[in-house]
PDB file of N, CA and C in Angstrom:
ATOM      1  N   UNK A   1       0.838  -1.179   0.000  1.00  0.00           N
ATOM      2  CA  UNK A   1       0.000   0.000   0.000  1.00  0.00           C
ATOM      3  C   UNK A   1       0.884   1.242   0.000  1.00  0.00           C
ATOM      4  N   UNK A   2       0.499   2.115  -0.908  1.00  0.00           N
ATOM      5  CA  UNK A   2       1.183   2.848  -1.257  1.00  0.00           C
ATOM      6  C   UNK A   2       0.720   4.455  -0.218  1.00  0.00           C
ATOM      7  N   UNK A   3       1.211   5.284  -0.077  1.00  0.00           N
ATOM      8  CA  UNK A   3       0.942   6.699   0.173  1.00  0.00           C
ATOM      9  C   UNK A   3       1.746   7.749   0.142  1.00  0.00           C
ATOM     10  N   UNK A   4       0.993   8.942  -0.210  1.00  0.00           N
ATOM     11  CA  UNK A   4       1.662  10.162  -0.639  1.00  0.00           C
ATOM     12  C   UNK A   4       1.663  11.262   0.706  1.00  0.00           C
ATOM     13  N   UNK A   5       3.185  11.456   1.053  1.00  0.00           N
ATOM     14  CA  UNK A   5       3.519  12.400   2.197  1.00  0.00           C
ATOM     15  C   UNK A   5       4.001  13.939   1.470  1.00  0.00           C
ATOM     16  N   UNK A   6       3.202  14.981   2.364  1.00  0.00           N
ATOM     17  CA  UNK A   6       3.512  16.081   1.776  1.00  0.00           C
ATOM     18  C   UNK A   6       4.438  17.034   3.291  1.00  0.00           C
ATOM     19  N   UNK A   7       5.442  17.782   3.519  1.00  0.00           N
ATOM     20  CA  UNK A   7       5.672  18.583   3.949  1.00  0.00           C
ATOM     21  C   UNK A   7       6.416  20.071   4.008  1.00  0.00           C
ATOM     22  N   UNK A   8       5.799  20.653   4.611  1.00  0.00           N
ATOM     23  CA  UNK A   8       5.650  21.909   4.222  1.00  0.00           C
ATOM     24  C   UNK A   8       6.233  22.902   4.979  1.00  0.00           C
ATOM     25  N   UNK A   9       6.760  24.037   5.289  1.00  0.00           N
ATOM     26  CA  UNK A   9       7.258  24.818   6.273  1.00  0.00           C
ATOM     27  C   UNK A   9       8.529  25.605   6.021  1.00  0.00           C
ATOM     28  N   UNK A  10       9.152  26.338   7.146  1.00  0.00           N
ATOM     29  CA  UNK A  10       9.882  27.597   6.932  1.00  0.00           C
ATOM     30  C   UNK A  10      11.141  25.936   6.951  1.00  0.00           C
ATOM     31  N   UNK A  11      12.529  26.918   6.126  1.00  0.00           N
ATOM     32  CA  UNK A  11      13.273  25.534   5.748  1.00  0.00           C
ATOM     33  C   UNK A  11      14.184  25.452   7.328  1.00  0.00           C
ATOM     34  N   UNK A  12      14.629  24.475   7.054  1.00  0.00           N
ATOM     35  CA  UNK A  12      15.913  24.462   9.229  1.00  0.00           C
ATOM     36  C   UNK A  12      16.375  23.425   8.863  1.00  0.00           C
ATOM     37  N   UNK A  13      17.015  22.721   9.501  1.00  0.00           N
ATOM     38  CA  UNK A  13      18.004  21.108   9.643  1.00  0.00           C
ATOM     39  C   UNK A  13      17.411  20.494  10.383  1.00  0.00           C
ATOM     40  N   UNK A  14      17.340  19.510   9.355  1.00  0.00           N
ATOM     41  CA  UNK A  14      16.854  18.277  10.210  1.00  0.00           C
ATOM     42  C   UNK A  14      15.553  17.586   9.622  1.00  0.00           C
ATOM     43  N   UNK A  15      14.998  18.386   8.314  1.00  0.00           N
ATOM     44  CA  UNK A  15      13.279  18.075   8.550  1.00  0.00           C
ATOM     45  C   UNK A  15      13.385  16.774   7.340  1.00  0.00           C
ATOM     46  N   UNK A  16      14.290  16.490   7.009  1.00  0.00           N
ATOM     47  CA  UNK A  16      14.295  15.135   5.761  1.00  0.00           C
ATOM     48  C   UNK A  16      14.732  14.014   6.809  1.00  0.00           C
ATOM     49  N   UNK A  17      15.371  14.776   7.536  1.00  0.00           N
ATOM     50  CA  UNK A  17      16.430  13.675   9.068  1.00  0.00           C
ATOM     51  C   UNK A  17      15.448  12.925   9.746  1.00  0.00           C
ATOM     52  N   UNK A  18      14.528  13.842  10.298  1.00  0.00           N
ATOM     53  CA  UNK A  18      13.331  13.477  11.376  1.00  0.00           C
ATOM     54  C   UNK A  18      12.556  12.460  10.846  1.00  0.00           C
ATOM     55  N   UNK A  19      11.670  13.276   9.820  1.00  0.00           N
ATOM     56  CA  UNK A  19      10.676  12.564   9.160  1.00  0.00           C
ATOM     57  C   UNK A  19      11.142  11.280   8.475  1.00  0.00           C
ATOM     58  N   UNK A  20      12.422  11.076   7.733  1.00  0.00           N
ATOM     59  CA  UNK A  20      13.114   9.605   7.597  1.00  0.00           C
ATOM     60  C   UNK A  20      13.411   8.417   8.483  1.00  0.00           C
ATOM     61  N   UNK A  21      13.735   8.884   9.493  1.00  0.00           N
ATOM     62  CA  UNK A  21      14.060   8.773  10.513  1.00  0.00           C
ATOM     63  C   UNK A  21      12.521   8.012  11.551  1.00  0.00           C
ATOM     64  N   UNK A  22      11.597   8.737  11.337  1.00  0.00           N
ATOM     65  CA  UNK A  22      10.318   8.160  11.317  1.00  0.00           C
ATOM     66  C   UNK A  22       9.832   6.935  10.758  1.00  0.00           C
ATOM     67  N   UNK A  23       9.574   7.265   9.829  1.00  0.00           N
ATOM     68  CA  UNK A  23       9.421   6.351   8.411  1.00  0.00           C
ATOM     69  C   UNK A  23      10.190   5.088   9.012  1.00  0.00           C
ATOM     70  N   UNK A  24      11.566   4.983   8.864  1.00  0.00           N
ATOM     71  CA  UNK A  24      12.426   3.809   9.539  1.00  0.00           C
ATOM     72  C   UNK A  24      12.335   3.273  10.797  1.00  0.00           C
ATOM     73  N   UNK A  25      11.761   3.658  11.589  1.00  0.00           N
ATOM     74  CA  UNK A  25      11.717   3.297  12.316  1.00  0.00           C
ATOM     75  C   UNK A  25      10.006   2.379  12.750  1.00  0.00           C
ATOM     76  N   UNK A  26       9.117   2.834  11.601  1.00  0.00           N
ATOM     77  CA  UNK A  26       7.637   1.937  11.666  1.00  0.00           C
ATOM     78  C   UNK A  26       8.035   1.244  10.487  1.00  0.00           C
ATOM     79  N   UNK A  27       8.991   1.247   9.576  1.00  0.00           N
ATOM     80  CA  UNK A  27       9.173   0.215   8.602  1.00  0.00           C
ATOM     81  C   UNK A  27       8.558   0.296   7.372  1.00  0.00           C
ATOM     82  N   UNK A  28       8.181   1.425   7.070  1.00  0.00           N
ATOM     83  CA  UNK A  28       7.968   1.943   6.039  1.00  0.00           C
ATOM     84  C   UNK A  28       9.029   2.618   5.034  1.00  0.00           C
ATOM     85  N   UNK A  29       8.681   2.016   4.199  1.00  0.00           N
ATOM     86  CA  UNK A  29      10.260   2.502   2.751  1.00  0.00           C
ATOM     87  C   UNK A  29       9.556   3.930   1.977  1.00  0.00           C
ATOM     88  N   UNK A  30      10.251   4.449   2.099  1.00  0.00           N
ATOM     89  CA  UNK A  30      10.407   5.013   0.955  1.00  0.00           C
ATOM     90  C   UNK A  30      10.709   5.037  -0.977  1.00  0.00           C
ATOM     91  N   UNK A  31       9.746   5.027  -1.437  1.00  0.00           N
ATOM     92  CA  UNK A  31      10.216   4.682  -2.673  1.00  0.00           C
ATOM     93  C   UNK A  31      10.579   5.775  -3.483  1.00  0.00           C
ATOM     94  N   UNK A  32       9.651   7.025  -3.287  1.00  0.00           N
ATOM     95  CA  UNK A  32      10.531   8.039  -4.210  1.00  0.00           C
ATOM     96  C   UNK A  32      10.084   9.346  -3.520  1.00  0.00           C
ATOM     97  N   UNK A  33      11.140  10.414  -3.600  1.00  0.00           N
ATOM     98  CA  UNK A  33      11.301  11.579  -2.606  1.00  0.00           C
ATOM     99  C   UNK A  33      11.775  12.999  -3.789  1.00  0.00           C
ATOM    100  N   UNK A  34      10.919  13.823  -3.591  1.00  0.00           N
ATOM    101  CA  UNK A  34      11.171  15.687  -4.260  1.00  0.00           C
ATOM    102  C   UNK A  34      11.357  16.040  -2.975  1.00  0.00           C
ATOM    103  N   UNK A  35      12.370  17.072  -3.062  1.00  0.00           N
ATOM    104  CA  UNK A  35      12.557  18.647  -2.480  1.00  0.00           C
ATOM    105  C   UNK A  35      12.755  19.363  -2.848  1.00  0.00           C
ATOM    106  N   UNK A  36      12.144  20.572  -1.998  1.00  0.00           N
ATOM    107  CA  UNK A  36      13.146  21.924  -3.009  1.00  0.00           C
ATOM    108  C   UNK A  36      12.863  22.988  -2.027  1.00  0.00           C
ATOM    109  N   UNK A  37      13.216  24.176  -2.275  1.00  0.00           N
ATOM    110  CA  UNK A  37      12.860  25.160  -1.482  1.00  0.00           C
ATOM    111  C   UNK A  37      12.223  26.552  -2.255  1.00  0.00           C
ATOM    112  N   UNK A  38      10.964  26.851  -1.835  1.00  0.00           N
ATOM    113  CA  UNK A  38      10.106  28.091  -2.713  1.00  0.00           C
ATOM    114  C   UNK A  38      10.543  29.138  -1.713  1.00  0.00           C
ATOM    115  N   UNK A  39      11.230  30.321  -2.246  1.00  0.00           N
ATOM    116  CA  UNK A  39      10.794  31.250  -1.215  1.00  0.00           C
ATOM    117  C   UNK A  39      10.769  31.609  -0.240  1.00  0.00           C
ATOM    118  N   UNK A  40      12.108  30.541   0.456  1.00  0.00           N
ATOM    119  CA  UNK A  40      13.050  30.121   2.002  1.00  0.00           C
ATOM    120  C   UNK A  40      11.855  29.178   2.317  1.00  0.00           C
ATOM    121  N   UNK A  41      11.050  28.436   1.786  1.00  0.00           N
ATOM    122  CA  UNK A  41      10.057  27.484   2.429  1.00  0.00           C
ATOM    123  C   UNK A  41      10.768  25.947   1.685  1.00  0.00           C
ATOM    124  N   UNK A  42      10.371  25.263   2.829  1.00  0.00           N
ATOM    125  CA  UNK A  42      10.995  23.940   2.516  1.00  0.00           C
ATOM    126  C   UNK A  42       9.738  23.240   1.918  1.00  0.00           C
ATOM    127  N   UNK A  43       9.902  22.604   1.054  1.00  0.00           N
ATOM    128  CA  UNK A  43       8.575  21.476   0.698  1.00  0.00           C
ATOM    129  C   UNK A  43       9.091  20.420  -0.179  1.00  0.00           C
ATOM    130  N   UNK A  44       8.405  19.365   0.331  1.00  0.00           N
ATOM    131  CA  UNK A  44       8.905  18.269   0.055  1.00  0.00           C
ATOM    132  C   UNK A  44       7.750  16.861  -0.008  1.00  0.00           C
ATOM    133  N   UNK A  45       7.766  15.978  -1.218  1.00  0.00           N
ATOM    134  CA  UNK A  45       6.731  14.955  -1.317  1.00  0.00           C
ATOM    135  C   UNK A  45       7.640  13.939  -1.223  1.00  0.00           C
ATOM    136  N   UNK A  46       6.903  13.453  -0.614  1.00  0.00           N
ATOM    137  CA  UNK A  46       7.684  11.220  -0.950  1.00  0.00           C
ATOM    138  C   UNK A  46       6.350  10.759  -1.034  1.00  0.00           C
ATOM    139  N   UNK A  47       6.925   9.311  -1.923  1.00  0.00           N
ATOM    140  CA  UNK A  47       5.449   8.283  -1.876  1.00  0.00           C
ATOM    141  C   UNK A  47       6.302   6.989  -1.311  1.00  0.00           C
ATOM    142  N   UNK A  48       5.707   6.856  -0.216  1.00  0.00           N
ATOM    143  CA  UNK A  48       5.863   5.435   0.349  1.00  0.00           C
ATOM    144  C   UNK A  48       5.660   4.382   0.500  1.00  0.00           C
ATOM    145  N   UNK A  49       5.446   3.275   0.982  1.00  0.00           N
ATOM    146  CA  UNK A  49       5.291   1.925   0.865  1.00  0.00           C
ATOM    147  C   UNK A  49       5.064   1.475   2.174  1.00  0.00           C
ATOM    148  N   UNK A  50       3.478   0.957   3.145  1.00  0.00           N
ATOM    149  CA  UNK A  50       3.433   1.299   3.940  1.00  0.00           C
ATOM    150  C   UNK A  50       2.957  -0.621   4.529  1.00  0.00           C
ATOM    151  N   UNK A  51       3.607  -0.773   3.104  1.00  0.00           N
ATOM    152  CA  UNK A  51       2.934  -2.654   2.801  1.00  0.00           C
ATOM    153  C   UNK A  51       3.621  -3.614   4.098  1.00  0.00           C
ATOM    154  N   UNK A  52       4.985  -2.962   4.660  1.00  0.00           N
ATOM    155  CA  UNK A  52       5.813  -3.891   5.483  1.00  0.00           C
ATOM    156  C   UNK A  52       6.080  -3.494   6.419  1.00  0.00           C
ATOM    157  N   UNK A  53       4.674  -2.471   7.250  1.00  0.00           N
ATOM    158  CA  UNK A  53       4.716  -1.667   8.361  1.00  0.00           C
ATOM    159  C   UNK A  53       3.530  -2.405   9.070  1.00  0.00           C
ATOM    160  N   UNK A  54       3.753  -2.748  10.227  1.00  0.00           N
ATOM    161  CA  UNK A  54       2.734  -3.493  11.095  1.00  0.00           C
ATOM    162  C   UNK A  54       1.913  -1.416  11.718  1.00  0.00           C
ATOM    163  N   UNK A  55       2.007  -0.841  11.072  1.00  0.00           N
ATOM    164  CA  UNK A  55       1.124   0.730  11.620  1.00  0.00           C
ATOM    165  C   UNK A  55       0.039   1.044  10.582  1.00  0.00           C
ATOM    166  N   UNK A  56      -1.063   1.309  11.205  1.00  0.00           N
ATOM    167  CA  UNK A  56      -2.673   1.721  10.435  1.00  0.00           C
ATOM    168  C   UNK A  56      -2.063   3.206   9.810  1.00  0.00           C
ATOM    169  N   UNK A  57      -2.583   3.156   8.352  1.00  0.00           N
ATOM    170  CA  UNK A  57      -2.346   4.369   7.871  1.00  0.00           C
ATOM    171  C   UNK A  57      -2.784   5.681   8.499  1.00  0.00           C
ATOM    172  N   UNK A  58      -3.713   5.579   9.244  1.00  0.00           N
ATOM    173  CA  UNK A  58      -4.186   6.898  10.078  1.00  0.00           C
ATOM    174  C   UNK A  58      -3.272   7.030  11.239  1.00  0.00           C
ATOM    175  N   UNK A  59      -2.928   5.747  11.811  1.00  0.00           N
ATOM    176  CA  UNK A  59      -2.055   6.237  13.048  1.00  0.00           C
ATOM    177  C   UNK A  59      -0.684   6.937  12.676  1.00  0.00           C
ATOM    178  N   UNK A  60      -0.067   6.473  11.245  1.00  0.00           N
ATOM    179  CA  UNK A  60       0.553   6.948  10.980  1.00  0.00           C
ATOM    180  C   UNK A  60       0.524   8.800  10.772  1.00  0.00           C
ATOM    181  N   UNK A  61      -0.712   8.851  10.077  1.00  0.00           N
ATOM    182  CA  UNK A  61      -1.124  10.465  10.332  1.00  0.00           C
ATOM    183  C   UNK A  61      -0.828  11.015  11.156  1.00  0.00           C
ATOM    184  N   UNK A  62      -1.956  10.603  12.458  1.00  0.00           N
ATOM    185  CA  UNK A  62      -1.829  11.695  13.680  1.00  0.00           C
ATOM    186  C   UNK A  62      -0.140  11.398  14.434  1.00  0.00           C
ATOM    187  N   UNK A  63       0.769  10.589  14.223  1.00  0.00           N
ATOM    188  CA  UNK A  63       1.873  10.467  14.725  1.00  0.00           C
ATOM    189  C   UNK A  63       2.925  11.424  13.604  1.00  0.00           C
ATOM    190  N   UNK A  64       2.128  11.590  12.359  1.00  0.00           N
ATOM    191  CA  UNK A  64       3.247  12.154  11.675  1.00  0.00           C
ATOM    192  C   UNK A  64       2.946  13.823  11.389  1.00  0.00           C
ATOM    193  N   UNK A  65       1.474  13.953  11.992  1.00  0.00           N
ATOM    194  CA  UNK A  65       1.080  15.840  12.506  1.00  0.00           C
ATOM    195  C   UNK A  65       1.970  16.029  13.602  1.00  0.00           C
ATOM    196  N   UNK A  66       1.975  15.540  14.518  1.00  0.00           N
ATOM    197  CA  UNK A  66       2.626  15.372  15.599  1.00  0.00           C
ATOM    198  C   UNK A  66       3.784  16.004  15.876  1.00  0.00           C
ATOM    199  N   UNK A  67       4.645  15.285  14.637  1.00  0.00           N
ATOM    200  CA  UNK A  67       5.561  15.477  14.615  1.00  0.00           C
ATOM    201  C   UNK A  67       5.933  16.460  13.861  1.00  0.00           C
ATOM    202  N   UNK A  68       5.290  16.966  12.621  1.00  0.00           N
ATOM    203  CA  UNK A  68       5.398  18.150  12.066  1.00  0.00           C
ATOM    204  C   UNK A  68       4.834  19.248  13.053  1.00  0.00           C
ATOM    205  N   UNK A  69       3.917  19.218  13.567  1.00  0.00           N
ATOM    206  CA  UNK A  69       3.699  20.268  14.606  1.00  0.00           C
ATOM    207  C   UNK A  69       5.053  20.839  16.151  1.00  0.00           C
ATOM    208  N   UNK A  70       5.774  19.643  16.570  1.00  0.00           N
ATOM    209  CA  UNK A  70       7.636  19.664  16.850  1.00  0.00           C
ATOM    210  C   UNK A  70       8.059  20.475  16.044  1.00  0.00           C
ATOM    211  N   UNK A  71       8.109  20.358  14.994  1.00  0.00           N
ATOM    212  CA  UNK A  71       9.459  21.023  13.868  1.00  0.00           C
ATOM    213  C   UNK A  71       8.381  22.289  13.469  1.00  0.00           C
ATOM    214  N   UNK A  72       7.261  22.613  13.621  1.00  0.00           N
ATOM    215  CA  UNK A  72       7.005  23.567  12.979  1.00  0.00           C
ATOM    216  C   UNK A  72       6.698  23.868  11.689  1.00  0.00           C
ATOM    217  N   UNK A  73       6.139  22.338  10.765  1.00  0.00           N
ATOM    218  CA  UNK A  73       6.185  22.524   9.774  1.00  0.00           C
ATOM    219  C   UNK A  73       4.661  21.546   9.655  1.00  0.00           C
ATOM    220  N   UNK A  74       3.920  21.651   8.200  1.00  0.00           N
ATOM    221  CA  UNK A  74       2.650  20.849   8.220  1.00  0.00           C
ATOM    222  C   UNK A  74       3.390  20.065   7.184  1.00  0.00           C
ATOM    223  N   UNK A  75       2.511  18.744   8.117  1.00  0.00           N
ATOM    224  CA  UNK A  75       2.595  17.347   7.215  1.00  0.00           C
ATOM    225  C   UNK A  75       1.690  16.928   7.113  1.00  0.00           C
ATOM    226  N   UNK A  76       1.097  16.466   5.309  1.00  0.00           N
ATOM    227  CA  UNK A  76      -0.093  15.733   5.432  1.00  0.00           C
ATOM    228  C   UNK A  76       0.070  13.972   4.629  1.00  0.00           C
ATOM    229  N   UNK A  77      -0.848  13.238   4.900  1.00  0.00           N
ATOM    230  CA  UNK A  77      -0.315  11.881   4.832  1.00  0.00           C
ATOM    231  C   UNK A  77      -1.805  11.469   3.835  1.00  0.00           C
ATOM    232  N   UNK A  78      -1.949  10.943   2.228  1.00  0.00           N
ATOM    233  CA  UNK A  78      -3.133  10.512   1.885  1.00  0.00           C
ATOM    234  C   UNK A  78      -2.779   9.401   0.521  1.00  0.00           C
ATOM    235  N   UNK A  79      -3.638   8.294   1.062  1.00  0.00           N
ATOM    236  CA  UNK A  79      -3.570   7.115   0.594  1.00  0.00           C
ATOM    237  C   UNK A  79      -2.995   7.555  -1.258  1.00  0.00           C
ATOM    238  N   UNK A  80      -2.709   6.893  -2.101  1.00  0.00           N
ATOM    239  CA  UNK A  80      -2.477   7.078  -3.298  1.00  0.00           C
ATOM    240  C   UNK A  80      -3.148   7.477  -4.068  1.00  0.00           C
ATOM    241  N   UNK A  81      -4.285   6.393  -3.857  1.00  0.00           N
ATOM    242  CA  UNK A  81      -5.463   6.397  -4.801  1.00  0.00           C
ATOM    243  C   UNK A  81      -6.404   7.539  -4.708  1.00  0.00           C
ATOM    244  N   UNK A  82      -6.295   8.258  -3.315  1.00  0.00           N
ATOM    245  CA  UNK A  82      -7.114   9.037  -3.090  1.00  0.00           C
ATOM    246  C   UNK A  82      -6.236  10.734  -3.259  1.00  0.00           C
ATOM    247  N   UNK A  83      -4.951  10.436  -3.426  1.00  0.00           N
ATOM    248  CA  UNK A  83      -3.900  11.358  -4.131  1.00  0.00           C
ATOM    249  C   UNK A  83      -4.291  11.722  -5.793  1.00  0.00           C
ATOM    250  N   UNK A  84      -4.451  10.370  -6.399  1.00  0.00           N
ATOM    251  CA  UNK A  84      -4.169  10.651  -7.688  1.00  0.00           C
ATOM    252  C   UNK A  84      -5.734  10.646  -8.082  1.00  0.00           C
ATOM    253  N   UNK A  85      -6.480  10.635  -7.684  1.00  0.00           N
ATOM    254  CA  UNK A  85      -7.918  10.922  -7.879  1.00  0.00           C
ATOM    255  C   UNK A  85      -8.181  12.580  -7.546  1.00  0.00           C
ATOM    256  N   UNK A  86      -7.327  12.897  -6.849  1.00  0.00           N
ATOM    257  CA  UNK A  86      -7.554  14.478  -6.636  1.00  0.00           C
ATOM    258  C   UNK A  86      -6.225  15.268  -7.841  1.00  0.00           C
ATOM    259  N   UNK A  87      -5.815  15.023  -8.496  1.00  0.00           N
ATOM    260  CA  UNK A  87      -5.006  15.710  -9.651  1.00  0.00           C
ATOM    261  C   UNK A  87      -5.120  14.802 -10.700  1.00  0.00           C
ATOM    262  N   UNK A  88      -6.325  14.260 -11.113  1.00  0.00           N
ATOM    263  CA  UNK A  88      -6.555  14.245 -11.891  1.00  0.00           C
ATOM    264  C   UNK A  88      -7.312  14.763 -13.147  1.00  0.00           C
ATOM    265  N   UNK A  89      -6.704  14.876 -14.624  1.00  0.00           N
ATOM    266  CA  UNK A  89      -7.347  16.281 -15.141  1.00  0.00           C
ATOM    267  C   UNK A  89      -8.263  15.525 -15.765  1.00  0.00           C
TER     268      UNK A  89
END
């Protein structure tokens, strides 16, 4: 099961560290990761792989607001299908 992580915020050290760092530690891979910075703002998507994580995709949510709310930055967490159903033209 796949899902699309978005985060967002003023840029600092550490916020690819943390949130990876996360991810690894519930056992969720990463399969593919953008960054960049708009405007001194950090933002950044990965789509993950959440197939070999014993964690409910929602718990993963409120543990991964959580943690963007720490760093000061918004993170939002939404299934694939329900990603690519919303940009679609």
């Amino acid at each position: 099961m796949n899902a699309i992580i978005t985060v967002v915020g003023s840029d600092k050290v550490g916020i690819i560290a943390r949130v990876s760092a996360f991810l690894a530690e519930r056992n969720i891979n990463i399969e593919d990761i953008s960054q960049t910075i708009l405007s001194g703002n950090f933002v950044m998507m990965m789509m993950v792989d959440l197939s070999s994580s014993t964690h409910a995709l929602e718990s993963v949510k409120v543990e991964l607001a959580e943690l963007g709310a720490a760093m000061n930055v918004s993170v939002s967490v939404m299934h694939e299908k329900v990603f690519s159903a919303m940009h679609r033209i």
